[in-house]
C-alpha atoms as a PDB file:
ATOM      1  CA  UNK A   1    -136.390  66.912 -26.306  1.00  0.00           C
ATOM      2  CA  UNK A   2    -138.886  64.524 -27.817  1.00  0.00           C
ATOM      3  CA  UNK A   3    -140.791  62.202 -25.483  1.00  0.00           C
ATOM      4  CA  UNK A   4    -143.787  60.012 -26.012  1.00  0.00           C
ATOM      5  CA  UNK A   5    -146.244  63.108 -24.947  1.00  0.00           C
ATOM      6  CA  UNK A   6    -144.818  65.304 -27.797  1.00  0.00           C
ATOM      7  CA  UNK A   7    -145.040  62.329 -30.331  1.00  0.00           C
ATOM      8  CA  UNK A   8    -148.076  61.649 -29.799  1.00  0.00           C
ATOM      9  CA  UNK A   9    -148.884  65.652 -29.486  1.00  0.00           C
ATOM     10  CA  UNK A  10    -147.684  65.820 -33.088  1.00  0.00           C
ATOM     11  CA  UNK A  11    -149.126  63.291 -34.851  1.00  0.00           C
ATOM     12  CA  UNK A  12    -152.504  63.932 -33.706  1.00  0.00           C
ATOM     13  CA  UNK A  13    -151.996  67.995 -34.821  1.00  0.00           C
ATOM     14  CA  UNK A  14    -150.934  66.296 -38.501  1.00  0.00           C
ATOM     15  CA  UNK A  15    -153.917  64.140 -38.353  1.00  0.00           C
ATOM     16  CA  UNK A  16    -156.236  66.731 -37.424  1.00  0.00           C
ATOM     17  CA  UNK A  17    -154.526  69.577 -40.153  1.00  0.00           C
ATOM     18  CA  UNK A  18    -155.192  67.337 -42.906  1.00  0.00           C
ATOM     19  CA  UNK A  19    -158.761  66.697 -41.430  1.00  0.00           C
ATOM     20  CA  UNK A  20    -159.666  70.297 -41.458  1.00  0.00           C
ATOM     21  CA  UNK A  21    -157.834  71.937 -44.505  1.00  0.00           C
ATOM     22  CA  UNK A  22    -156.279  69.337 -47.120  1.00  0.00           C
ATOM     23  CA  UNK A  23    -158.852  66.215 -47.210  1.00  0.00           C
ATOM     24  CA  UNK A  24    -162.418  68.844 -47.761  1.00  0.00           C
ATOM     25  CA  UNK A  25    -160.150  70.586 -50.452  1.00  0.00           C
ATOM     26  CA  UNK A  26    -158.952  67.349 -52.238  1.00  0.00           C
ATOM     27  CA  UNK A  27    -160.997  66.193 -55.800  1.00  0.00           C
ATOM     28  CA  UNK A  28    -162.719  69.392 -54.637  1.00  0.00           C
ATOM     29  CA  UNK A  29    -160.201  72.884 -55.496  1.00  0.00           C
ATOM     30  CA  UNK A  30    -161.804  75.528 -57.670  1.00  0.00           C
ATOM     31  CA  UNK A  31    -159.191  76.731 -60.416  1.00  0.00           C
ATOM     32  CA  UNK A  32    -157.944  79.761 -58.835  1.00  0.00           C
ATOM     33  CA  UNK A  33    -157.130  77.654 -55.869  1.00  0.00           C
ATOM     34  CA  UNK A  34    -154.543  76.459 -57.664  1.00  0.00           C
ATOM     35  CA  UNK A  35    -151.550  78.564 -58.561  1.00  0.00           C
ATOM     36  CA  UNK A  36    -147.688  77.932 -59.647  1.00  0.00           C
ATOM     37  CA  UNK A  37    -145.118  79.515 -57.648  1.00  0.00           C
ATOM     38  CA  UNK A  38    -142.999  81.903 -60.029  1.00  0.00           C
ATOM     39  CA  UNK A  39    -140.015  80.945 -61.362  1.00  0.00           C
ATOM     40  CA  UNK A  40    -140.524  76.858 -60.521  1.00  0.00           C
ATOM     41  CA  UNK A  41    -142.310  73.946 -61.740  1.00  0.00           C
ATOM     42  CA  UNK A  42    -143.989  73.588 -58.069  1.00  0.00           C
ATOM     43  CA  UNK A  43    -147.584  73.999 -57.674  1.00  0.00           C
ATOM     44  CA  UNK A  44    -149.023  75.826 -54.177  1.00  0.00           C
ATOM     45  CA  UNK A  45    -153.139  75.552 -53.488  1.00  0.00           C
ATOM     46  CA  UNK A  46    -155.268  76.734 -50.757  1.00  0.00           C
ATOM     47  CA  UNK A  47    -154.734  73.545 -48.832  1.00  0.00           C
ATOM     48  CA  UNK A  48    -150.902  73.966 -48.758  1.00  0.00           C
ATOM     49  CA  UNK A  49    -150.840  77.487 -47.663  1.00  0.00           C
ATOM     50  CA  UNK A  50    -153.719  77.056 -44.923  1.00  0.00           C
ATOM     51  CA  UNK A  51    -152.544  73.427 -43.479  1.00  0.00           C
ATOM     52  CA  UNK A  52    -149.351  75.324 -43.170  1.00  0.00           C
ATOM     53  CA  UNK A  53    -150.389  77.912 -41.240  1.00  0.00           C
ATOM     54  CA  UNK A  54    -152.339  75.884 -38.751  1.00  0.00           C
ATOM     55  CA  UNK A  55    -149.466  73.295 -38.438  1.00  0.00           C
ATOM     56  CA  UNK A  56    -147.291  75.831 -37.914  1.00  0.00           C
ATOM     57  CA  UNK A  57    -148.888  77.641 -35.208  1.00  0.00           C
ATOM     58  CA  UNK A  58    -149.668  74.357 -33.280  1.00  0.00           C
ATOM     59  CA  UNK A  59    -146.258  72.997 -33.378  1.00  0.00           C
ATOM     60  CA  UNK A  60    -144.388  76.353 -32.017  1.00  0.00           C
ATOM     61  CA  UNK A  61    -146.772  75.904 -28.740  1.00  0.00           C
ATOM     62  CA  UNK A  62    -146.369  72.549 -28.650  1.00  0.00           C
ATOM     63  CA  UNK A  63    -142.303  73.526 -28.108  1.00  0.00           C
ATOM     64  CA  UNK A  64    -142.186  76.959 -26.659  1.00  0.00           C
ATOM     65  CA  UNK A  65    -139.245  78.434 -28.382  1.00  0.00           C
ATOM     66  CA  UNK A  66    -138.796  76.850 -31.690  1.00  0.00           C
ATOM     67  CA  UNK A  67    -139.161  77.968 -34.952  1.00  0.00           C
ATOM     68  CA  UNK A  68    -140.693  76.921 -38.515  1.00  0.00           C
ATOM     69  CA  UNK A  69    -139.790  76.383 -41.967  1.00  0.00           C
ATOM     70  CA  UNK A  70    -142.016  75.915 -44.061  1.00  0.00           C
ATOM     71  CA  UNK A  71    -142.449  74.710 -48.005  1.00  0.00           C
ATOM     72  CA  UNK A  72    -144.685  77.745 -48.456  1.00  0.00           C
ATOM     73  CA  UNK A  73    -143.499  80.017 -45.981  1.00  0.00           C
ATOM     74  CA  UNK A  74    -139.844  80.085 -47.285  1.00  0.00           C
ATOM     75  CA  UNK A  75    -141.365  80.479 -50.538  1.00  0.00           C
ATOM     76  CA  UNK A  76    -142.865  83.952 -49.248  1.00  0.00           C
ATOM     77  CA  UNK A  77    -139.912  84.376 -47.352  1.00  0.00           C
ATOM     78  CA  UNK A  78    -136.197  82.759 -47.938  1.00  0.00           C
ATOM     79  CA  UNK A  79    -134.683  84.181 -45.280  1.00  0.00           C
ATOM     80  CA  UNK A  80    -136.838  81.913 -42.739  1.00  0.00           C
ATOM     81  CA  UNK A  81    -134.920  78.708 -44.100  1.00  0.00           C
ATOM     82  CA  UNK A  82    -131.764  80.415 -42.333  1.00  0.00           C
ATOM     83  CA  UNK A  83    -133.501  78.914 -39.391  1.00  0.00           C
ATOM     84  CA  UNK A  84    -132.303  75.159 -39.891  1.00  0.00           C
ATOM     85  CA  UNK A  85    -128.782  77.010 -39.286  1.00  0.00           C
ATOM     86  CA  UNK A  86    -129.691  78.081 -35.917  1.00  0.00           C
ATOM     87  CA  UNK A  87    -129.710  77.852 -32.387  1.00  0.00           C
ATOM     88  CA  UNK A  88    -133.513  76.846 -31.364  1.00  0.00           C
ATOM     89  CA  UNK A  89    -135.450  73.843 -32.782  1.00  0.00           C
ATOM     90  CA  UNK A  90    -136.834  74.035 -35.508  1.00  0.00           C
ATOM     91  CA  UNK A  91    -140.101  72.840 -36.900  1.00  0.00           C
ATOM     92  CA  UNK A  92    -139.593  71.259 -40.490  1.00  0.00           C
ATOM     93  CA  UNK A  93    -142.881  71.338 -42.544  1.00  0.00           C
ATOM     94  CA  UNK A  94    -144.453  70.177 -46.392  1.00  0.00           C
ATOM     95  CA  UNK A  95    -147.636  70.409 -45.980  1.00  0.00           C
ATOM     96  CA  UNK A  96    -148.814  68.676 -49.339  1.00  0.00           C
ATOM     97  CA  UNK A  97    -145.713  66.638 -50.653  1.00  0.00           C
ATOM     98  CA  UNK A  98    -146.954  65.632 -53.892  1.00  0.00           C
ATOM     99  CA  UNK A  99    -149.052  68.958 -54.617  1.00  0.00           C
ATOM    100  CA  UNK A 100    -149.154  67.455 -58.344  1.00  0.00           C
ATOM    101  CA  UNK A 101    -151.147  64.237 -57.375  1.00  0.00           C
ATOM    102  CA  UNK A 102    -152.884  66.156 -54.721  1.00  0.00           C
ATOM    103  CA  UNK A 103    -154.432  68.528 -57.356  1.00  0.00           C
ATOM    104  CA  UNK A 104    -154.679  65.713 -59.792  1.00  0.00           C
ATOM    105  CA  UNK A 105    -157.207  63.861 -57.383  1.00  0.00           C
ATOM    106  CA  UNK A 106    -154.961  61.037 -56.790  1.00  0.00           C
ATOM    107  CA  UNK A 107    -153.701  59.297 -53.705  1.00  0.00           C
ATOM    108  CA  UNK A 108    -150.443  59.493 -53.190  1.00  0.00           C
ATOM    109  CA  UNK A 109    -149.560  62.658 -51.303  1.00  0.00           C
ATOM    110  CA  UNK A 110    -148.805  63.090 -47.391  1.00  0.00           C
ATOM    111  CA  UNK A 111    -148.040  65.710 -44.942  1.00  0.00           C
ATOM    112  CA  UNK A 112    -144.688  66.001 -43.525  1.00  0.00           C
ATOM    113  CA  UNK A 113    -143.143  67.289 -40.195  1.00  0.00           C
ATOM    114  CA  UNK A 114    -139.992  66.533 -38.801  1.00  0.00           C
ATOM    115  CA  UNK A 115    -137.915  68.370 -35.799  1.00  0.00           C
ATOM    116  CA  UNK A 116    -134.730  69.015 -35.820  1.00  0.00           C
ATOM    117  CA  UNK A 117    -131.579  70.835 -33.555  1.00  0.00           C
ATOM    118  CA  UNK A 118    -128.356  71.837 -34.460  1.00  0.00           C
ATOM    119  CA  UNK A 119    -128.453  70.205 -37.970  1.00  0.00           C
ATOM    120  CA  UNK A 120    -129.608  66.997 -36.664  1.00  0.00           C
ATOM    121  CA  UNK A 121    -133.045  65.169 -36.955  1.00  0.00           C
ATOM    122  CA  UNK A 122    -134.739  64.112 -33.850  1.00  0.00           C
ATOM    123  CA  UNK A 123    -138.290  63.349 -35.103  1.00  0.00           C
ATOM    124  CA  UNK A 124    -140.448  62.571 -38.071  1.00  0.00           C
ATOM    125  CA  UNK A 125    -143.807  62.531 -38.795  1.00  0.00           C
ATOM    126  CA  UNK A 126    -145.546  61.568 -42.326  1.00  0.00           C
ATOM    127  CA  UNK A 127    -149.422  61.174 -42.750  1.00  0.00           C
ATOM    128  CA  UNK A 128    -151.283  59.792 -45.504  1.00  0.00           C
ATOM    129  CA  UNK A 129    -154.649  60.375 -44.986  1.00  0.00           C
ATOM    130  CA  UNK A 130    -155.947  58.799 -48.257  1.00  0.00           C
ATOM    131  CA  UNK A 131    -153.666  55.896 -48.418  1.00  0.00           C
ATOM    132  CA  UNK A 132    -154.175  55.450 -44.351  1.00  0.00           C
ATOM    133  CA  UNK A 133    -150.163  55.711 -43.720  1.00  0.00           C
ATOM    134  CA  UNK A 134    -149.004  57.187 -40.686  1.00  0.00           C
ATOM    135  CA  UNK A 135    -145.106  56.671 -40.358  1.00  0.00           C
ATOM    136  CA  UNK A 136    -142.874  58.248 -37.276  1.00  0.00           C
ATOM    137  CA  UNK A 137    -139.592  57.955 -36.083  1.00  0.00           C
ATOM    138  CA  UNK A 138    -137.483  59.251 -33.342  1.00  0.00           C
ATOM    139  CA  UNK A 139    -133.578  59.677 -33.898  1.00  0.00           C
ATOM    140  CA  UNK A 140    -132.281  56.194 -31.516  1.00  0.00           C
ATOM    141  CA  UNK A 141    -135.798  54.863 -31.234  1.00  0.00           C
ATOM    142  CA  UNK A 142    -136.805  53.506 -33.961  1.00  0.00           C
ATOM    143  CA  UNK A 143    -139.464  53.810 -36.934  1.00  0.00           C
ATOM    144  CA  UNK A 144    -143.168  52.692 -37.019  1.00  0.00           C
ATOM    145  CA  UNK A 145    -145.872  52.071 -39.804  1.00  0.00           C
ATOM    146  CA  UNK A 146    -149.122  52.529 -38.034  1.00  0.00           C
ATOM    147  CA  UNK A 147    -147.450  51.392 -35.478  1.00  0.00           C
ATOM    148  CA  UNK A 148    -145.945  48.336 -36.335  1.00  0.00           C
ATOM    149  CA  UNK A 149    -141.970  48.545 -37.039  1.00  0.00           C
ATOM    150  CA  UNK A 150    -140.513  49.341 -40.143  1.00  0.00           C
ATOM    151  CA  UNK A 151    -137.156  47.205 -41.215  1.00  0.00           C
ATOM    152  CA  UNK A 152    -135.631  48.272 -44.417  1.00  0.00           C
ATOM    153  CA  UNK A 153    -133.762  45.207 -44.939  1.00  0.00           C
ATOM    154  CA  UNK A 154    -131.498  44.934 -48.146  1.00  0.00           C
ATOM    155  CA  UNK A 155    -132.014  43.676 -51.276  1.00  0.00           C
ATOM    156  CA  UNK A 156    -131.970  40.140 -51.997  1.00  0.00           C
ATOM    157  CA  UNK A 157    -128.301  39.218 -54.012  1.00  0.00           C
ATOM    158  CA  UNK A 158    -128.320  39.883 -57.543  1.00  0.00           C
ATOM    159  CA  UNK A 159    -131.466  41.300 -57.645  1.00  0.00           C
ATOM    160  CA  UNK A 160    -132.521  44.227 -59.447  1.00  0.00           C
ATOM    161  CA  UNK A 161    -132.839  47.662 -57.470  1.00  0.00           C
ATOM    162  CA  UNK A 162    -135.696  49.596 -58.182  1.00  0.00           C
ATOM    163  CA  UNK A 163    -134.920  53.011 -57.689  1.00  0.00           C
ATOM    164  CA  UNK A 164    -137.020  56.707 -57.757  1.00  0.00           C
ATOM    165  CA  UNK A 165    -135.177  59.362 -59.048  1.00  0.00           C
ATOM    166  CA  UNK A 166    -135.837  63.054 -59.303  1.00  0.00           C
ATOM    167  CA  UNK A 167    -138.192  64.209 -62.076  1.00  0.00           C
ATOM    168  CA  UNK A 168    -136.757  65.844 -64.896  1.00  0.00           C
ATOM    169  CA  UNK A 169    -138.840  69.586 -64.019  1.00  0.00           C
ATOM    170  CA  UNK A 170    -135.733  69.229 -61.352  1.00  0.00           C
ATOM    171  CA  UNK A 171    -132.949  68.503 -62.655  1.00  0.00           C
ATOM    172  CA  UNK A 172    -129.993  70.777 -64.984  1.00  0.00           C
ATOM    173  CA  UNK A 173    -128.194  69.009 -67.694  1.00  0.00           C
ATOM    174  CA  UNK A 174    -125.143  67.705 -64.648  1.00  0.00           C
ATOM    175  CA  UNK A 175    -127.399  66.287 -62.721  1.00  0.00           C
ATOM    176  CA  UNK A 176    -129.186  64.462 -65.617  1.00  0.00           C
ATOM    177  CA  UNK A 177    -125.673  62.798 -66.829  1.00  0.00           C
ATOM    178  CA  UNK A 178    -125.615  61.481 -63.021  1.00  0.00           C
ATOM    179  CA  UNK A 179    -129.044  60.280 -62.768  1.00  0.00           C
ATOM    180  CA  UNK A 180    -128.983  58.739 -66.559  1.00  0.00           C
ATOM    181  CA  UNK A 181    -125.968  56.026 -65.169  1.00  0.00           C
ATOM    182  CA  UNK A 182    -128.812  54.793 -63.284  1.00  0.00           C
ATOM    183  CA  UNK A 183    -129.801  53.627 -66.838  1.00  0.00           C
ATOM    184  CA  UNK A 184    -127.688  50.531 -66.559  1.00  0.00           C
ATOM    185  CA  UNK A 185    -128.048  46.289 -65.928  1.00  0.00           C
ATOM    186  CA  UNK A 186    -129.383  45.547 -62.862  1.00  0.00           C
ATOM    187  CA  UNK A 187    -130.947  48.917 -61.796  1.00  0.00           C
ATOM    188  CA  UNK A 188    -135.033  50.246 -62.624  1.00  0.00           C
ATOM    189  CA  UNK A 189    -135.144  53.482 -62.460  1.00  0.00           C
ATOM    190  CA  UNK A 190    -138.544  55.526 -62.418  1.00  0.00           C
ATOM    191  CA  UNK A 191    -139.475  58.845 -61.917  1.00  0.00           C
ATOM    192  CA  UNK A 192    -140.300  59.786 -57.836  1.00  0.00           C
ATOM    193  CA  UNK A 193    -143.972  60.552 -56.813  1.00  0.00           C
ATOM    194  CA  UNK A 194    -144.081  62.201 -53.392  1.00  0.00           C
ATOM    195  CA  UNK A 195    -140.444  62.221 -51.814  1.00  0.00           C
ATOM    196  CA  UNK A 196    -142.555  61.433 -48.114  1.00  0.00           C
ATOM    197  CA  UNK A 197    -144.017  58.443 -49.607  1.00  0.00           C
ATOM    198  CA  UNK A 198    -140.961  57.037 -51.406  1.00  0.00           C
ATOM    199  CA  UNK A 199    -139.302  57.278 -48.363  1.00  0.00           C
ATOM    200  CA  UNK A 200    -141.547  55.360 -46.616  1.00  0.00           C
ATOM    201  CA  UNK A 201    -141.958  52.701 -48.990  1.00  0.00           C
ATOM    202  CA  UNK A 202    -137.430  52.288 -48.508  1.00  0.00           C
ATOM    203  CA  UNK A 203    -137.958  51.984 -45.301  1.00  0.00           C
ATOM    204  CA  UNK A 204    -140.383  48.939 -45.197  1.00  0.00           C
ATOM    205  CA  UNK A 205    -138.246  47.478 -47.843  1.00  0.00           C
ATOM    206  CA  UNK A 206    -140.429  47.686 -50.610  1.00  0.00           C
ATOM    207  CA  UNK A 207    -138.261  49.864 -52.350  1.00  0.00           C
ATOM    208  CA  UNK A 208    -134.449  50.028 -52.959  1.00  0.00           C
ATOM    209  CA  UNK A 209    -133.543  53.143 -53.165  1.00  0.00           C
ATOM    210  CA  UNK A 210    -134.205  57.095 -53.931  1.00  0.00           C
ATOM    211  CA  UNK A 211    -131.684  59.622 -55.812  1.00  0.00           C
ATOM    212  CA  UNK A 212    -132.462  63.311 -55.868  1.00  0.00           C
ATOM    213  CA  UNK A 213    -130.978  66.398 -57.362  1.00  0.00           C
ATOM    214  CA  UNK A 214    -133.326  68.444 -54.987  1.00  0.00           C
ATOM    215  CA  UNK A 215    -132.196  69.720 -51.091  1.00  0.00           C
ATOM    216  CA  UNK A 216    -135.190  71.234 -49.921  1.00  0.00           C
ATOM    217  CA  UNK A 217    -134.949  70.356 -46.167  1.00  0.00           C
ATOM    218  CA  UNK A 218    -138.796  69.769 -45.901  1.00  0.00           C
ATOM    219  CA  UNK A 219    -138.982  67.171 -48.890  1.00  0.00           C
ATOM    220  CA  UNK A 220    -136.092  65.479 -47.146  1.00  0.00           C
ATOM    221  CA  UNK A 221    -135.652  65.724 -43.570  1.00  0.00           C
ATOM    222  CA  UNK A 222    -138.388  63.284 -41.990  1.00  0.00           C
ATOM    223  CA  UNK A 223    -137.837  60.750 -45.334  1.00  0.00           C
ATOM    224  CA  UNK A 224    -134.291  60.548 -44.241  1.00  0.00           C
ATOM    225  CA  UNK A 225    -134.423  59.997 -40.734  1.00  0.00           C
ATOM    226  CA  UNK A 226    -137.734  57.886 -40.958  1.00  0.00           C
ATOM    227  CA  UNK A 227    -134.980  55.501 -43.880  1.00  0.00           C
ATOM    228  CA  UNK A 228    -131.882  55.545 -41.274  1.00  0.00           C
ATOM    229  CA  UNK A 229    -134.160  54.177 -38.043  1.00  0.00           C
ATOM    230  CA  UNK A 230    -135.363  51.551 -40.163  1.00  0.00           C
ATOM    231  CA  UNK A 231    -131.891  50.590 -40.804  1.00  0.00           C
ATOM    232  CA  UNK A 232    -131.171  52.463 -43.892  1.00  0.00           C
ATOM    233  CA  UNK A 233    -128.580  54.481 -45.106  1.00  0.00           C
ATOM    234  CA  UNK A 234    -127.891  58.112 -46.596  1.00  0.00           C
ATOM    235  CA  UNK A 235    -125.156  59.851 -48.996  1.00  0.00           C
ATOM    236  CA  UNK A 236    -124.182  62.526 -50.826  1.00  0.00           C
ATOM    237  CA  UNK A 237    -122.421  62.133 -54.319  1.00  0.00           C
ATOM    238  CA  UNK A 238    -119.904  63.518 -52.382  1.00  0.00           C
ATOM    239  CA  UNK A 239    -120.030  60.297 -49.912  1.00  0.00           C
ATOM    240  CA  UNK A 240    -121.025  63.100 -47.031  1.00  0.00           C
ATOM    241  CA  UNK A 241    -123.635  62.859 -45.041  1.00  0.00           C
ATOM    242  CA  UNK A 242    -126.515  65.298 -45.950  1.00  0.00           C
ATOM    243  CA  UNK A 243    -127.065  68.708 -44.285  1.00  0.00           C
ATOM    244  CA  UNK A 244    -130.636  69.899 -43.763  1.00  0.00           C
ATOM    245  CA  UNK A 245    -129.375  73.762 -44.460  1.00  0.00           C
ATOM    246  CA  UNK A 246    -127.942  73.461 -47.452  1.00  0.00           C
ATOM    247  CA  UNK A 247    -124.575  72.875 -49.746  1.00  0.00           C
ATOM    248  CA  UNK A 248    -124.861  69.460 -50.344  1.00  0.00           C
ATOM    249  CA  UNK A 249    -123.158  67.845 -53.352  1.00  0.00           C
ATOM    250  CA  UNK A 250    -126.197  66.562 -55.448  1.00  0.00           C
ATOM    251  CA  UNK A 251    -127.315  64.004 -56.390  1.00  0.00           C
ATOM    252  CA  UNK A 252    -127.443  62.129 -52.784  1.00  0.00           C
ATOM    253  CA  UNK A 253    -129.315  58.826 -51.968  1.00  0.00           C
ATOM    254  CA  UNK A 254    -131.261  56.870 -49.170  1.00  0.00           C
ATOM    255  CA  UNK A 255    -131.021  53.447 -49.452  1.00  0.00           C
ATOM    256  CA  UNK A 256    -132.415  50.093 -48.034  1.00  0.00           C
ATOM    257  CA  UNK A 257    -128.865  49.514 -46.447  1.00  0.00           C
ATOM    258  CA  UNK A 258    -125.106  50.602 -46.563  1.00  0.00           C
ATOM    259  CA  UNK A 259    -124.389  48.644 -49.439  1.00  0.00           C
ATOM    260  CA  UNK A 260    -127.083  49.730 -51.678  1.00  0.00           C
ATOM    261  CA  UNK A 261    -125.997  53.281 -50.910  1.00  0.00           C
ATOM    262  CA  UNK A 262    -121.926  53.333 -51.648  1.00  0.00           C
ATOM    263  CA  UNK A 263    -123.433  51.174 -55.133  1.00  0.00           C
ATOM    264  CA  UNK A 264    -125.875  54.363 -55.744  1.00  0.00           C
ATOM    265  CA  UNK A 265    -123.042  56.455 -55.145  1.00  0.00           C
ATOM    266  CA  UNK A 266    -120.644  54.951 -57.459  1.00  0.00           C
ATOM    267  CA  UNK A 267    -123.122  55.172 -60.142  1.00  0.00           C
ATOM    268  CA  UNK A 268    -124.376  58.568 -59.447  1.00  0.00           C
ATOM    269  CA  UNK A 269    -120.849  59.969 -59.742  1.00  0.00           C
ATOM    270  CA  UNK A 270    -118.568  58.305 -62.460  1.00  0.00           C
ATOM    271  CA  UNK A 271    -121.055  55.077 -63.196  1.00  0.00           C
ATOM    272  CA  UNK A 272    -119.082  52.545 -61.821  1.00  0.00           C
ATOM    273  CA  UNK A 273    -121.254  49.760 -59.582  1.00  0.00           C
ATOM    274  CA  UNK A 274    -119.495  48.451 -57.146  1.00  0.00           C
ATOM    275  CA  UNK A 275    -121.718  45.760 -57.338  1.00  0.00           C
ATOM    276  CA  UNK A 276    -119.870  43.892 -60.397  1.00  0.00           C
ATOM    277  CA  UNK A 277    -116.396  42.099 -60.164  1.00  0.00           C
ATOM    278  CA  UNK A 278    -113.793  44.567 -61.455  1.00  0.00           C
END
């Protein structure tokens, strides 16, 4: 389904979507540009809900057939995410992850897009248009960094993992005992910035891992594949892999490598580290 035409077809309709409605909006939104969607800590502007729409409409011709889900779209409409359970393709799109340090005037925010089929991601695509970070992957072929390939690695022995967890806005009191074992020798937890750009940064390596209490497919769905084709791994608490529609046992983590992961687990769900001699 995806070929070198499409991937290419793709990331230019990214680059050219935050070109023409996020990057002349950013350090530049008027105040009622800004709103907060009801009943969640999230934050929508004009640039979300207008790079949206564009993407969205370029990416259905692109793939004759297919459908979207998007951040802002479900939002207006839930019953679109029932997409992602199926039978066409299915367009996967954030428009602004990191909407916070997008209105704040900082950096660190990207688009995301990623395709997917019967459950199962078969492309990514995250931009960075401030930071100049394009990353892509295709499920079996690998993941790039402007091109270059990205190689998760694993942590060196003994070493401590530096890890992003969700933010507390996202988290109920369960999820919070998980995420607090984190708190322990030989782990740094920190609070995650955009979920696209933490992902990227496990899979070059220069982070260890990610834990979040969050499963909204378009925070997660590129990150994850973009980790596992740079030779990373993914869990659930539940030690199951994670499904893009829903009903996953939370917290889950992406990690550099298979070890790092079953250690995250262990700590996420009774605090044990597999890591230490028993």
């Amino acid at each position: 389904m995806i070929d070198d035409e499409l991937t290419a077809a793709v990331e230019r309709a990214v680059r050219a979507t935050a070109q023409s409605e996020i990057m002349p909006r950013w350090r530049q939104l008027a105040e009622d540009e800004v709103e907060t969607k009801t009943g969640s800590h999230d934050l929508v502007t004009v640039a979300d809900q207008r790079a949206e729409r564009q993407l969205g409409a370029e990416l259905a011709a692109l793939l004759p057939g297919s459908a979207v889900v998007g951040e802002e779209g479900v939002h207006a409409s839930p019953v679109t995410y029932q997409a992602l359970a199926g039978e066409a393709p299915v367009w996967i799109i954030d428009p602004i992850d990191g909407t916070r340090q997008f209105v704040a005037g900082e950096e660190g925010f990207c688009t995301m897009v990623a395709l997917a089929h019967h459950g199962e991601t078969l492309g990514a695509w995250i931009h960075a248009p401030v930071l100049g970070l394009t990353a892509t992957a295709r499920r079996g072929g690998g993941a790039l960094l402007n091109g270059e390939a990205l190689l998760a690695g694993s942590p060196a022995p003994g070493a401590t993992l530096h890890v992003a967890v969700s933010h507390p806005d996202f988290t109920d009191a369960e999820q919070e005992r998980a995420l607090r074992a984190l708190r322990t020798e030989g782990v740094a937890p920190r609070p995650t910035g955009s979920a696209g750009l933490e992902y990227v940064a496990v899979a070059g390596g220069r982070l260890d891992a990610v834990a979040y209490t969050w499963e909204a497919a378009w925070d997660h769905a590129a990150g994850l594949l973009l980790v596992a084709e740079a030779g990373g791994a993914s869990t659930t608490v539940a030690g199951e892999p994670f499904r893009l529609a829903g009903g996953n046992a939370l917290p889950f983590t992406a990690a550099r490598d298979a070890d790092t992961a079953r250690r995250m687990v262990g700590l996420l769900r009774d605090g044990s580290d597999t890591s230490r001699p028993q």
